[in-house]
PDB file of N, CA and C in Angstrom:
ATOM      1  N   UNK A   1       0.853  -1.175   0.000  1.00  0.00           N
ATOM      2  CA  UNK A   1       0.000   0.000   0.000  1.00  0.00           C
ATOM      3  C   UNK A   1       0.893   1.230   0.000  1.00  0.00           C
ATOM      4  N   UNK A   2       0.718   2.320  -0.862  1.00  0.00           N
ATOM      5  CA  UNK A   2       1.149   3.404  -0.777  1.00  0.00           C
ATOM      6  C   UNK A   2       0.282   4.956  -0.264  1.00  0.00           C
ATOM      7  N   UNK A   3       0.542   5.305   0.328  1.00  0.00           N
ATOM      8  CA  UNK A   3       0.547   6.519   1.016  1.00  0.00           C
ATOM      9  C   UNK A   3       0.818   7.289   0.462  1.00  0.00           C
ATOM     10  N   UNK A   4       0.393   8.666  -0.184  1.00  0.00           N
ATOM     11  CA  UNK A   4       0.367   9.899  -0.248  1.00  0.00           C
ATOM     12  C   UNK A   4      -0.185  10.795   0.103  1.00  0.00           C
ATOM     13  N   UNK A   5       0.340  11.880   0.459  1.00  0.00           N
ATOM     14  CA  UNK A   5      -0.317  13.420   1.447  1.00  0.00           C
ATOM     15  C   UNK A   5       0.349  14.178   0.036  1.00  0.00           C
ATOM     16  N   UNK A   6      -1.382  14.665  -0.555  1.00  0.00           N
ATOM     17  CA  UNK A   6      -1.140  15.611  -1.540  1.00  0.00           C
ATOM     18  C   UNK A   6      -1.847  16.774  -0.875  1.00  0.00           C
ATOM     19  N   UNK A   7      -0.599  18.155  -1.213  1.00  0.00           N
ATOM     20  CA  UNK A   7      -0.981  19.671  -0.766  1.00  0.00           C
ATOM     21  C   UNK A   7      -1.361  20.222  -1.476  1.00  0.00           C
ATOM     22  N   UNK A   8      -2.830  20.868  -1.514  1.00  0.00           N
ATOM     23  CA  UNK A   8      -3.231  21.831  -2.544  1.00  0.00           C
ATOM     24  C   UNK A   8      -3.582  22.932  -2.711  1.00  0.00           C
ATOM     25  N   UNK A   9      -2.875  23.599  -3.672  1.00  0.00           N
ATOM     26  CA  UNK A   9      -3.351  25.334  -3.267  1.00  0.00           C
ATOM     27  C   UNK A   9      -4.625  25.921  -4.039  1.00  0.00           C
ATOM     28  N   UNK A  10      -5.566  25.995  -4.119  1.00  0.00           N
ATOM     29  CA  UNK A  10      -6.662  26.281  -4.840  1.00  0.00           C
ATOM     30  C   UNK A  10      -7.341  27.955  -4.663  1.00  0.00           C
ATOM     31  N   UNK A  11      -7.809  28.484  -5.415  1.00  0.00           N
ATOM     32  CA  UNK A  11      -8.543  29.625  -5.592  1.00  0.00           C
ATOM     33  C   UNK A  11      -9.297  29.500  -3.954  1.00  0.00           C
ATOM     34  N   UNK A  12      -9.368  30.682  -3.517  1.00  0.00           N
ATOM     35  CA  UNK A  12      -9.518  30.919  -1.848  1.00  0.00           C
ATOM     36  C   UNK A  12     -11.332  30.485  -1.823  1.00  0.00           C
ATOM     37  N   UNK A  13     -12.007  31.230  -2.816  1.00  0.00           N
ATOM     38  CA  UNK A  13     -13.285  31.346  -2.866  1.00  0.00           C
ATOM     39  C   UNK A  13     -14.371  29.619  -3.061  1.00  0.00           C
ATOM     40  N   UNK A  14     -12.695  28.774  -3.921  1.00  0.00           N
ATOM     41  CA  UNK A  14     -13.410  27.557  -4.373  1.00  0.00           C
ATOM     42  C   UNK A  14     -12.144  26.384  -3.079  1.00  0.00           C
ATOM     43  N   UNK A  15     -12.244  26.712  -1.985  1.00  0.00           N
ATOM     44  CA  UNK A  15     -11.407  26.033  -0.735  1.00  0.00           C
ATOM     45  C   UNK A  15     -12.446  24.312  -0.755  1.00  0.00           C
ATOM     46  N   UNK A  16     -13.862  24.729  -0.372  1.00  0.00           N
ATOM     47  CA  UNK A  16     -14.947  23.874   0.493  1.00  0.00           C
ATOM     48  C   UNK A  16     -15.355  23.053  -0.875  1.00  0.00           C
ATOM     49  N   UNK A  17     -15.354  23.511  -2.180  1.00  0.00           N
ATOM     50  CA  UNK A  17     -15.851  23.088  -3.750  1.00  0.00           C
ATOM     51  C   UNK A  17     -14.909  21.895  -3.657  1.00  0.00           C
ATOM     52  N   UNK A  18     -13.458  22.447  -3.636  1.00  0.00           N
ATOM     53  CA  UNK A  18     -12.857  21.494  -3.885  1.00  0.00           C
ATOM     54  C   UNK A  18     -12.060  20.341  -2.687  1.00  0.00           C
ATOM     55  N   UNK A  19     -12.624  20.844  -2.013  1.00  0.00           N
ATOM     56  CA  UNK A  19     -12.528  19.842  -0.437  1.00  0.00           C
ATOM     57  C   UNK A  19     -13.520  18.803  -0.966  1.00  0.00           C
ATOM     58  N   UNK A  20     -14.352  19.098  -1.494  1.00  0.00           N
ATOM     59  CA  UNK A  20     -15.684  18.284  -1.478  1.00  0.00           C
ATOM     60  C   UNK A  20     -15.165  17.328  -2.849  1.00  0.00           C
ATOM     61  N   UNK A  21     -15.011  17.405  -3.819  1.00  0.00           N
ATOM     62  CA  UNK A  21     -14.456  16.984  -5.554  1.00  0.00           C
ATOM     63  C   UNK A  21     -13.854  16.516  -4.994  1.00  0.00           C
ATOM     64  N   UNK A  22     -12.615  16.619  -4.058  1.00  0.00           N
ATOM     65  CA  UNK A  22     -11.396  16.100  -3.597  1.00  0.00           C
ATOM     66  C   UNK A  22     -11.523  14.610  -2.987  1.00  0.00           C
ATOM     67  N   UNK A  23     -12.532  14.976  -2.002  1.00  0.00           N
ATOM     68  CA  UNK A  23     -13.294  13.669  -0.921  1.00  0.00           C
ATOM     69  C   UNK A  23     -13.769  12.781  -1.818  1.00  0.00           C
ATOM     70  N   UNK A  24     -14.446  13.308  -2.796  1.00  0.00           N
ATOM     71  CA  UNK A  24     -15.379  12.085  -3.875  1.00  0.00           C
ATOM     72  C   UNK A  24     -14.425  11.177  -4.811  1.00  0.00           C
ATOM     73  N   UNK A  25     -12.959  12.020  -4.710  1.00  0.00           N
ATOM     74  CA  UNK A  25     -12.296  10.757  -5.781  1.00  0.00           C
ATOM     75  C   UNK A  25     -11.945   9.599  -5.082  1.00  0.00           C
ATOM     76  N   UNK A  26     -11.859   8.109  -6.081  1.00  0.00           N
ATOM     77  CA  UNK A  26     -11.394   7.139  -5.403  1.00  0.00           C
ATOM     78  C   UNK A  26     -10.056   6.839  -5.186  1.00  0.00           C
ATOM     79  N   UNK A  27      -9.924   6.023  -4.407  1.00  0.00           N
ATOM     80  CA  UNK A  27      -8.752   6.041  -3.162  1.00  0.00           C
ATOM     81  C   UNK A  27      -8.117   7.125  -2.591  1.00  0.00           C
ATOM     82  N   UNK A  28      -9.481   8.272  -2.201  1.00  0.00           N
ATOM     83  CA  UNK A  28      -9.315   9.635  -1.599  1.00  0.00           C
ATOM     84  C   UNK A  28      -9.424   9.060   0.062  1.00  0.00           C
ATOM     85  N   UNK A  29      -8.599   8.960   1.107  1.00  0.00           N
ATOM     86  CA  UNK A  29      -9.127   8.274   2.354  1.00  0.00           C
ATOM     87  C   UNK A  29      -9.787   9.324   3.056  1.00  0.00           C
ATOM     88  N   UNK A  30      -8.478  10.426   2.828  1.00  0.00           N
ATOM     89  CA  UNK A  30      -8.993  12.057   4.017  1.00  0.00           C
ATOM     90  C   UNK A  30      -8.447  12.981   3.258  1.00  0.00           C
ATOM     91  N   UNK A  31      -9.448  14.211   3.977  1.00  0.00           N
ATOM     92  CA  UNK A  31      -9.261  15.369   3.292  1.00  0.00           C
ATOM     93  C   UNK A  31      -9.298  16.265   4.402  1.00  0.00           C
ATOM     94  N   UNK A  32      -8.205  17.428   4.726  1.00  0.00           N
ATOM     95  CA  UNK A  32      -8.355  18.295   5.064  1.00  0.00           C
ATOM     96  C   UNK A  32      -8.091  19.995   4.819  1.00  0.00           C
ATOM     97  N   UNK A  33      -8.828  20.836   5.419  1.00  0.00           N
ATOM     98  CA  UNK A  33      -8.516  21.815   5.276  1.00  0.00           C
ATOM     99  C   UNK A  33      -7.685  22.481   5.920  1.00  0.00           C
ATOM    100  N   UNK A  34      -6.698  23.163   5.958  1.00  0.00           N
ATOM    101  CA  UNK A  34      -5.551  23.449   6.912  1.00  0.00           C
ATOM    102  C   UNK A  34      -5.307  24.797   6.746  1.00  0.00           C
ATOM    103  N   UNK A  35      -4.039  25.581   7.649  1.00  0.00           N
ATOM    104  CA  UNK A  35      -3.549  26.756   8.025  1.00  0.00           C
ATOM    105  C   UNK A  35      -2.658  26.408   7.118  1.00  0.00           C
ATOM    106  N   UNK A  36      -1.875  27.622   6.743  1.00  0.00           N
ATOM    107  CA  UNK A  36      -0.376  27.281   6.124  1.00  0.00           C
ATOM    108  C   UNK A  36      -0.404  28.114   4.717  1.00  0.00           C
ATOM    109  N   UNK A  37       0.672  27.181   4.154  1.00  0.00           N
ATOM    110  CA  UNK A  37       0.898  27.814   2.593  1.00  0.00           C
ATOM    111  C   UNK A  37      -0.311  27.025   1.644  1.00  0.00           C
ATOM    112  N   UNK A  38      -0.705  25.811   1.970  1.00  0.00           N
ATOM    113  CA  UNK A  38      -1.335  25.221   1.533  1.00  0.00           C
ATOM    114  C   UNK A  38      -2.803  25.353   2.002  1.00  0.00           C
ATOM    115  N   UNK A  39      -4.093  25.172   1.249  1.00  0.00           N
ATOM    116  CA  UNK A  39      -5.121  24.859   1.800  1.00  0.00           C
ATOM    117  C   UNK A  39      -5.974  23.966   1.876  1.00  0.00           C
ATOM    118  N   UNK A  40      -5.186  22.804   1.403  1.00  0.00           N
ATOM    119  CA  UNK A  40      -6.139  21.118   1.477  1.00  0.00           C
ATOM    120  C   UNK A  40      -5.096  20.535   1.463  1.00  0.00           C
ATOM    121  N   UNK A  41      -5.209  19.382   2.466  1.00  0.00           N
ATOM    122  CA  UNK A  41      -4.257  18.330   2.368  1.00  0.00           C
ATOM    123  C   UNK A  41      -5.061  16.949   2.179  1.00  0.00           C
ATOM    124  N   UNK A  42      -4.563  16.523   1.470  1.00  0.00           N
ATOM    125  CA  UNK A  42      -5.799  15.134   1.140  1.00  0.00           C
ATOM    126  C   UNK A  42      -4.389  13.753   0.970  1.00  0.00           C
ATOM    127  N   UNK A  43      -5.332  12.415   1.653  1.00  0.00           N
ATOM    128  CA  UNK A  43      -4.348  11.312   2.362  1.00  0.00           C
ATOM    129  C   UNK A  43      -5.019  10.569   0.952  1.00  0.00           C
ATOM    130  N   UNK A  44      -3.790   9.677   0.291  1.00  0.00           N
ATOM    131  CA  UNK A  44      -4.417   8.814  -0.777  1.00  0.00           C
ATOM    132  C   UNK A  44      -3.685   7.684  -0.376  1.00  0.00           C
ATOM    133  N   UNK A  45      -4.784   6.642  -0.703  1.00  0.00           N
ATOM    134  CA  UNK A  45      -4.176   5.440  -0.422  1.00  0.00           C
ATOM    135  C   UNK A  45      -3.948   4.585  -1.582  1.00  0.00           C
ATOM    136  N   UNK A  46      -2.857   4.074  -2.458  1.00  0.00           N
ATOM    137  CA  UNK A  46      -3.201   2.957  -3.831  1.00  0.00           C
ATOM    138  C   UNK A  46      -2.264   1.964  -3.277  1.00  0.00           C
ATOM    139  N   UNK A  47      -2.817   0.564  -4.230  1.00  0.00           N
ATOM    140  CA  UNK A  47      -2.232  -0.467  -3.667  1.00  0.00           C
ATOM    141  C   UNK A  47      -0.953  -0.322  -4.839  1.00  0.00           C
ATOM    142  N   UNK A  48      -0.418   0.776  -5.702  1.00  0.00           N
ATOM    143  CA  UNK A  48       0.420   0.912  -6.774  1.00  0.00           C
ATOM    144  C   UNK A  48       0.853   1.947  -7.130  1.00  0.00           C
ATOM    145  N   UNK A  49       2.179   2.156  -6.606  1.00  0.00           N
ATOM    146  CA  UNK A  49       2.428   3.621  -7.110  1.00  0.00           C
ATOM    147  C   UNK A  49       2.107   3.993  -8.717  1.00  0.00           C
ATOM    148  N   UNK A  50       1.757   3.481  -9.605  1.00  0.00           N
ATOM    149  CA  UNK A  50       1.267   4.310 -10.545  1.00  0.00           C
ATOM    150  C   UNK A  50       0.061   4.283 -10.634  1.00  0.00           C
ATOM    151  N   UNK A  51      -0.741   4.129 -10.008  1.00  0.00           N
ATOM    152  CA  UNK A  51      -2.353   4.521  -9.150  1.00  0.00           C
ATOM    153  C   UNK A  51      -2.217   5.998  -9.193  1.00  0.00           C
ATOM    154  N   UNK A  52      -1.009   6.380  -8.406  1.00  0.00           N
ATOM    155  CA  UNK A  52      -1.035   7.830  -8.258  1.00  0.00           C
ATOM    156  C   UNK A  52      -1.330   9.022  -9.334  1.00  0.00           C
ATOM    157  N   UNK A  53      -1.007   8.811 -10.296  1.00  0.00           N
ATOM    158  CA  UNK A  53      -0.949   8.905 -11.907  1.00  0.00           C
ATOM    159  C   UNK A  53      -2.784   9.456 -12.015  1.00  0.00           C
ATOM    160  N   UNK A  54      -2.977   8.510 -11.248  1.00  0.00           N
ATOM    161  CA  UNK A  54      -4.989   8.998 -11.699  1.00  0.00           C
ATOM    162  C   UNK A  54      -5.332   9.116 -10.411  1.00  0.00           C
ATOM    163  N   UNK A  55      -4.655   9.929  -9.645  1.00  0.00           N
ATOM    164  CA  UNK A  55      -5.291  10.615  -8.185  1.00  0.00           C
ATOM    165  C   UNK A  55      -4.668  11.781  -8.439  1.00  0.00           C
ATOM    166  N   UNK A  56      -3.635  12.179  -8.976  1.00  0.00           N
ATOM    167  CA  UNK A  56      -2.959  13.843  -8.532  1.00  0.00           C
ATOM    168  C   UNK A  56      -2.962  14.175  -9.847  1.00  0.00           C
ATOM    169  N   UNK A  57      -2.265  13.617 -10.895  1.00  0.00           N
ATOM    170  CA  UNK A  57      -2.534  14.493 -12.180  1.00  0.00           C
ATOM    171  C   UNK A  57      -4.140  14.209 -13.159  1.00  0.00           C
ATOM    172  N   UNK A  58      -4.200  13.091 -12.846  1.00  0.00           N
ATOM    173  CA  UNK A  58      -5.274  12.764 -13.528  1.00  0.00           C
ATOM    174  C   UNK A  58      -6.868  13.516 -12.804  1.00  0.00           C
ATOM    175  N   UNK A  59      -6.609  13.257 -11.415  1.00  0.00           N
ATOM    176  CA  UNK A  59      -8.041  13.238 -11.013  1.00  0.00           C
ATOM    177  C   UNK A  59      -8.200  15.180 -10.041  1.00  0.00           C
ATOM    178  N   UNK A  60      -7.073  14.850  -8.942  1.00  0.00           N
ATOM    179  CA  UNK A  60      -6.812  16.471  -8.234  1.00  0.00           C
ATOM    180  C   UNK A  60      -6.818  17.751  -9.165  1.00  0.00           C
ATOM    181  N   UNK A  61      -5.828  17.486  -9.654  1.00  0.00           N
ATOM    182  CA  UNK A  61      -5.066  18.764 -10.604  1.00  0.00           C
ATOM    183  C   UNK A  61      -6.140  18.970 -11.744  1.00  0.00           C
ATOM    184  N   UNK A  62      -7.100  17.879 -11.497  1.00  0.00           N
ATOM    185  CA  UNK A  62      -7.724  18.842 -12.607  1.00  0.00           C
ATOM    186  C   UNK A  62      -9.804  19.213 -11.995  1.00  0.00           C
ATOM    187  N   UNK A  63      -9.501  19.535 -11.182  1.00  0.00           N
ATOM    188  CA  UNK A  63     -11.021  20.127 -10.502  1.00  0.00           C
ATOM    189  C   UNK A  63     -10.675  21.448 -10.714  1.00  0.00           C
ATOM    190  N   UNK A  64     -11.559  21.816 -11.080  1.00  0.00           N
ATOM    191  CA  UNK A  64     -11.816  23.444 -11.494  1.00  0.00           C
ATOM    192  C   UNK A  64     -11.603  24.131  -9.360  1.00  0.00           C
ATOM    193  N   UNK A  65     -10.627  24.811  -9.733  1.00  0.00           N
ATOM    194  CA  UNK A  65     -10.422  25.714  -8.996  1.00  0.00           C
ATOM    195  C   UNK A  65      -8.914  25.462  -8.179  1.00  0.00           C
ATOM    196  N   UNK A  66      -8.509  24.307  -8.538  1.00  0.00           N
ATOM    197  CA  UNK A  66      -7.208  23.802  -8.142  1.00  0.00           C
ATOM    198  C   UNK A  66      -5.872  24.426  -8.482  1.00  0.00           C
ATOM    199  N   UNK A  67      -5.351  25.263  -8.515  1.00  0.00           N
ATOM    200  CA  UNK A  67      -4.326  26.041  -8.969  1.00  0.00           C
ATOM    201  C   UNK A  67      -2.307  24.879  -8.965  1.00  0.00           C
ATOM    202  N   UNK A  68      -2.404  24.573  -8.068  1.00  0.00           N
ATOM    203  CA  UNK A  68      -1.166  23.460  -7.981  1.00  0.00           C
ATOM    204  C   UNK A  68      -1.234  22.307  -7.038  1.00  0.00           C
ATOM    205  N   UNK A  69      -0.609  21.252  -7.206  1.00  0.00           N
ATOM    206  CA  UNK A  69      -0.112  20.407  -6.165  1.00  0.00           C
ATOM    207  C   UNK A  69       1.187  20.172  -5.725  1.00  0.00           C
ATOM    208  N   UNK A  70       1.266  19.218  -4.170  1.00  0.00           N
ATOM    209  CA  UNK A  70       3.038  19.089  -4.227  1.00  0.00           C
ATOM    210  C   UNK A  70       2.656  17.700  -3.481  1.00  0.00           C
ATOM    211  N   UNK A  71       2.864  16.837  -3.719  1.00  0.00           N
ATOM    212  CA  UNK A  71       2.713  15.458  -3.098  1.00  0.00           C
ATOM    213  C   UNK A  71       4.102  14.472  -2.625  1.00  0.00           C
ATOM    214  N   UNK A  72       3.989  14.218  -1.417  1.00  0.00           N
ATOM    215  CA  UNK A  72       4.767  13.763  -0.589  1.00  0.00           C
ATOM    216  C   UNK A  72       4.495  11.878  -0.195  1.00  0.00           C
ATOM    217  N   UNK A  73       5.348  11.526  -0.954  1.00  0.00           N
ATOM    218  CA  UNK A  73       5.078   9.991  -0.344  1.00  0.00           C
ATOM    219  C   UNK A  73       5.863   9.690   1.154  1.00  0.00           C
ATOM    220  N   UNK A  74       4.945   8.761   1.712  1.00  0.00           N
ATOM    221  CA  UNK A  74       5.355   8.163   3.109  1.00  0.00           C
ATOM    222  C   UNK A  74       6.168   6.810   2.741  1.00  0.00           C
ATOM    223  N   UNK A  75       7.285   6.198   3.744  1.00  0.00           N
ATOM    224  CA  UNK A  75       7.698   5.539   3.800  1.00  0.00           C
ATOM    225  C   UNK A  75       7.660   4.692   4.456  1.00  0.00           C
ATOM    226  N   UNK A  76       6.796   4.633   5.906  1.00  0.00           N
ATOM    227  CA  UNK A  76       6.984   3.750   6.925  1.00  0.00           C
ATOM    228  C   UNK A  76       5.622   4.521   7.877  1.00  0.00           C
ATOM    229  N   UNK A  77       4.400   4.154   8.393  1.00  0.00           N
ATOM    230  CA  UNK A  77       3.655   4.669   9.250  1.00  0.00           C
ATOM    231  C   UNK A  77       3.886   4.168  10.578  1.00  0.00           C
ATOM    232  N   UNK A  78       4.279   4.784  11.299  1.00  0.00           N
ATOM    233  CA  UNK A  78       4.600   4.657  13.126  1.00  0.00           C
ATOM    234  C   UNK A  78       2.496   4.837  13.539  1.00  0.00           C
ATOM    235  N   UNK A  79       2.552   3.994  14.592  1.00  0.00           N
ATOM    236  CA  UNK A  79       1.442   4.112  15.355  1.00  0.00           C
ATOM    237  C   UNK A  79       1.833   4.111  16.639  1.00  0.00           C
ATOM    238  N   UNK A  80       0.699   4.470  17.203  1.00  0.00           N
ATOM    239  CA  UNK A  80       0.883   4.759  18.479  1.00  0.00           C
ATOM    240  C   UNK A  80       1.556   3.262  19.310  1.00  0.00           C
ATOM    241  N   UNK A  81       0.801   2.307  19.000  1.00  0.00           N
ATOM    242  CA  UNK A  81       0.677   1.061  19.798  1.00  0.00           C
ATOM    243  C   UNK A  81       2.361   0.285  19.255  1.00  0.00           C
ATOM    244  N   UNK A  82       2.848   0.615  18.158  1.00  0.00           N
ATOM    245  CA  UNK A  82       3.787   0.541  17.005  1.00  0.00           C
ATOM    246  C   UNK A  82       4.892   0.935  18.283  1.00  0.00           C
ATOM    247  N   UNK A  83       4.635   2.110  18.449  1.00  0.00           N
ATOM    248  CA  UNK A  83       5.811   3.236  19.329  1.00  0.00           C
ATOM    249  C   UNK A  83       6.247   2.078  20.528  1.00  0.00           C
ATOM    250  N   UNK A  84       5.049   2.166  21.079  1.00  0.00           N
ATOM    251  CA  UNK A  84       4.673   1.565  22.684  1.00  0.00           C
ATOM    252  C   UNK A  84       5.568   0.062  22.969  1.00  0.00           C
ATOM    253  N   UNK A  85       5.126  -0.606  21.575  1.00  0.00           N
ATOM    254  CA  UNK A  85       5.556  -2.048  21.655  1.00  0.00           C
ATOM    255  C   UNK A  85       7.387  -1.730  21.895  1.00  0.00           C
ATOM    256  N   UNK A  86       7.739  -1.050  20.744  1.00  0.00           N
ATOM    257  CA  UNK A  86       9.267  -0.639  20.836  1.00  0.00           C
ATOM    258  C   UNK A  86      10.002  -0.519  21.980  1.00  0.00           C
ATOM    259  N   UNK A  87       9.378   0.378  22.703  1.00  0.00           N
ATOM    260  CA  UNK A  87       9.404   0.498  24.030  1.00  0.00           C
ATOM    261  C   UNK A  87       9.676  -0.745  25.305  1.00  0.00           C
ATOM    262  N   UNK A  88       8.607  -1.276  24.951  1.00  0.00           N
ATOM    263  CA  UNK A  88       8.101  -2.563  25.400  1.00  0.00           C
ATOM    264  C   UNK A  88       9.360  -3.970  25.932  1.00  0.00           C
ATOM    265  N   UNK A  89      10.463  -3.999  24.282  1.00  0.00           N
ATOM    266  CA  UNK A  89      11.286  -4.547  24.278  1.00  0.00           C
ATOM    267  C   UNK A  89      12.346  -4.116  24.288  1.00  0.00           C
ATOM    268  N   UNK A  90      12.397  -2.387  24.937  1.00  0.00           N
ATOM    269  CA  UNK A  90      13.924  -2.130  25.436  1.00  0.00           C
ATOM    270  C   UNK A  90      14.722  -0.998  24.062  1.00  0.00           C
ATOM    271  N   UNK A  91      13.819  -0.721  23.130  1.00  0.00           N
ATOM    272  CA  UNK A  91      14.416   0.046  22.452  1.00  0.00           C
ATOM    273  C   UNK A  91      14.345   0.947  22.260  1.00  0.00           C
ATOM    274  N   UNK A  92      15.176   2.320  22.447  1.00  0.00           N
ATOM    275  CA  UNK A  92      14.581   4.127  22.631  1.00  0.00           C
ATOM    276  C   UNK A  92      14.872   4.488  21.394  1.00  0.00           C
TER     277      UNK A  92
END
């Protein structure tokens, strides 16, 4: 499974339009709206990195009001219980 956190900067007026377009694509998991340079951050999940291909250029980048993206792949997800276990057996 691959992980991506795509950042998007969109027209101020079309923020909630495209929060919403954003949420409806598939393998869209989460979407948020945030502070920052950016104003949507949306979590994609594909079982293939070239999945990605038809989530950010294909499907994001092109909703009317979307001005750019910058997408960041994950490498490894830590959980809480993940942390704890580590712990567990002695390792800081």
């Amino acid at each position: 499974m691959v992980t991506a956190f795509v950042m998007i900067t969109c027209q101020a007026q079309r923020i909630s339009d495209v929060a919403q377009a954003v949420a409806e694509l598939p393998n869209v998991a989460e979407v948020y709206s945030v502070t920052g340079e950016f104003d949507i951050i949306a979590v994609l999940r594909v079982h293939e990195y070239e999945s990605l291909d038809e989530g950010v250029p294909g499907g994001i980048a092109r909703i009317e009001g979307v001005i750019s993206t910058t997408t960041i792949l994950a490498f490894r997800r830590f959980a809480r219980r993940d942390l704890e276990a580590g712990y567990d057996i002695g390792l800081s």
